[in-house]
C-alpha atoms as a PDB file:
ATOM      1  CA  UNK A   1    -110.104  97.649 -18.452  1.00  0.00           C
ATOM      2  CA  UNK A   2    -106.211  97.675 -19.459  1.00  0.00           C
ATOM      3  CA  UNK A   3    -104.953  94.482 -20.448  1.00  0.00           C
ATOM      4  CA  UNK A   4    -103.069  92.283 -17.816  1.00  0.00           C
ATOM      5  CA  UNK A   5     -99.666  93.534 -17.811  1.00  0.00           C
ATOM      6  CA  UNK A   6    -100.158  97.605 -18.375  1.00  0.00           C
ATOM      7  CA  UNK A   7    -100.844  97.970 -14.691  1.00  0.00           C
ATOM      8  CA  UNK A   8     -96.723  97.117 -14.074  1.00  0.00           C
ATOM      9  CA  UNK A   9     -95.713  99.125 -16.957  1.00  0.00           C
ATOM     10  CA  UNK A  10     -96.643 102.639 -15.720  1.00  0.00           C
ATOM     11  CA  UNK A  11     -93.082 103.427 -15.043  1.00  0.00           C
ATOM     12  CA  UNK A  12     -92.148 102.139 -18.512  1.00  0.00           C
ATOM     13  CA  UNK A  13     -94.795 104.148 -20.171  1.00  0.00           C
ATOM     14  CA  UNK A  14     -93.627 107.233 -18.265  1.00  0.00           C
ATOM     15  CA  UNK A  15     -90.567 107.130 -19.521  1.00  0.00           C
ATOM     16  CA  UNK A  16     -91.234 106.248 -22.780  1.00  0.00           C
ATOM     17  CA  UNK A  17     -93.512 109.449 -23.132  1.00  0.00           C
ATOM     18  CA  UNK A  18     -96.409 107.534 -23.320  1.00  0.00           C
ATOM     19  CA  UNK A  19     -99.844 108.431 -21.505  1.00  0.00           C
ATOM     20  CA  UNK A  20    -102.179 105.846 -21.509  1.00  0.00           C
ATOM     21  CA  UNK A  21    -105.995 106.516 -22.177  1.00  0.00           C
ATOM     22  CA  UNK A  22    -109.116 104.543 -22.750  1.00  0.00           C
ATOM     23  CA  UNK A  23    -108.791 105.343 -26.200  1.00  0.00           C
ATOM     24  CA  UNK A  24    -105.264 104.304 -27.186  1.00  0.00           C
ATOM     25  CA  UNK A  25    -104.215 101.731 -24.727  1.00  0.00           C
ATOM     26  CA  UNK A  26    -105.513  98.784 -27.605  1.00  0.00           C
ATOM     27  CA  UNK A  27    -103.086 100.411 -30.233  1.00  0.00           C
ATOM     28  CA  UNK A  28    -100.219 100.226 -26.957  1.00  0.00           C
ATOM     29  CA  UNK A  29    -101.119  96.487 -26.698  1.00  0.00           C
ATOM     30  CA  UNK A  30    -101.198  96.099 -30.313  1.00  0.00           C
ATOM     31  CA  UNK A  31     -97.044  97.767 -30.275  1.00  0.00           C
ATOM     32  CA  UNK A  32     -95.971  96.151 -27.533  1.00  0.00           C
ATOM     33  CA  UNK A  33     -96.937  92.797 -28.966  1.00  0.00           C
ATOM     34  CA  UNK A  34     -94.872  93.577 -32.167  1.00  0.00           C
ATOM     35  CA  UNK A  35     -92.011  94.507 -29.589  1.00  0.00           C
ATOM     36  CA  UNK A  36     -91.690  91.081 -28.347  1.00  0.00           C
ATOM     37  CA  UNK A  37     -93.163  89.299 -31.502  1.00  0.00           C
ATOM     38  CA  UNK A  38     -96.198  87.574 -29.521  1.00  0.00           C
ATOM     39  CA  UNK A  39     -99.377  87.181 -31.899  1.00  0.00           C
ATOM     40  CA  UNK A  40    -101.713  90.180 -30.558  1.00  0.00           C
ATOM     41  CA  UNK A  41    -104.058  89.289 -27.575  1.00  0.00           C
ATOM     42  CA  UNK A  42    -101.874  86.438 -26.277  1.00  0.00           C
ATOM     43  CA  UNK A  43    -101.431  88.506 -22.865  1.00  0.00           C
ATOM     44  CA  UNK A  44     -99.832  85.514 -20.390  1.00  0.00           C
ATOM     45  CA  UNK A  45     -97.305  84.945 -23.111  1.00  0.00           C
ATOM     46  CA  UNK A  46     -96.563  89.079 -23.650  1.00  0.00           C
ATOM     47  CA  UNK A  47     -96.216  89.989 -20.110  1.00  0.00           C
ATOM     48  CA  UNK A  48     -93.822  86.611 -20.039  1.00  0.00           C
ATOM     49  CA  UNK A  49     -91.521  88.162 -23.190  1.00  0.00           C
ATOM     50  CA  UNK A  50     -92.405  91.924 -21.701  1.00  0.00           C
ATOM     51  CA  UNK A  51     -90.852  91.311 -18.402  1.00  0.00           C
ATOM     52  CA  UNK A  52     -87.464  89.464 -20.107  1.00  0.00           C
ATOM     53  CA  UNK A  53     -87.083  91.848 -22.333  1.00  0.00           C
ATOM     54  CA  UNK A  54     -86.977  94.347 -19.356  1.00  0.00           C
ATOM     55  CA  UNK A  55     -84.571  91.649 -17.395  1.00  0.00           C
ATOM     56  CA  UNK A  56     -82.349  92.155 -20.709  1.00  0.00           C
ATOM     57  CA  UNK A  57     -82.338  95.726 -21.963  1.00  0.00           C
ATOM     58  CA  UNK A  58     -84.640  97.848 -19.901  1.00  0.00           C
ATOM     59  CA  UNK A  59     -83.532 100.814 -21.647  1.00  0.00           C
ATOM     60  CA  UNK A  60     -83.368  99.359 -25.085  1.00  0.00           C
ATOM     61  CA  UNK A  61     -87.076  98.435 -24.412  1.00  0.00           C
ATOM     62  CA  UNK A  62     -88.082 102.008 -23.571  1.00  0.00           C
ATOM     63  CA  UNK A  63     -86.372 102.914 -26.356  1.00  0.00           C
ATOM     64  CA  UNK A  64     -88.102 100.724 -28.647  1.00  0.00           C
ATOM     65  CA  UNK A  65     -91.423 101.715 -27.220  1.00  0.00           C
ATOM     66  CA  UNK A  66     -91.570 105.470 -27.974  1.00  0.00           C
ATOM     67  CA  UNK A  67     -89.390 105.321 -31.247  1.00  0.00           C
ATOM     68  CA  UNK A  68     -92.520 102.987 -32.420  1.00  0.00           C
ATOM     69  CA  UNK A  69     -95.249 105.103 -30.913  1.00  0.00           C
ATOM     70  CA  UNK A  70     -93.790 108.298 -32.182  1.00  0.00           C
ATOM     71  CA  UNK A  71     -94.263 106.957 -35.616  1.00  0.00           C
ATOM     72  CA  UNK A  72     -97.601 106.330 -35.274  1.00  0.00           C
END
């Protein structure tokens, strides 16, 4: 099961280069809590700061998101 929020961020992941898999989508989760600064597994509060943060910067957020997970 993918956390709450993954299900609206296909498009996000798509263009961040990102495929999401059973195996990595807790290590996702894990980066896009750092993105927002949210203390991991607080998903109301993450999809909350996720979906500003998209409001805000879109791009910048995309951005952010496959700089991080390229440097994994």
């Amino acid at each position: 099961m993918l956390t709450c929020y993954f299900r609206h961020l296909k498009p996000i992941f798509d263009r961040a280069g990102i495929t999401v898999t059973k195996e990595n989508r807790k290590q996702i989760d894990q980066i896009i809590h750092a993105i927002v600064g949210v203390e991991y597994k607080n998903c109301p509060t993450t999809w909350k700061e996720v979906k500003s943060a998209l409001l805000t910067d879109e791009e910048g957020f995309v951005l952010k998101l496959k700089s991080v997970w390229s440097q994994k």
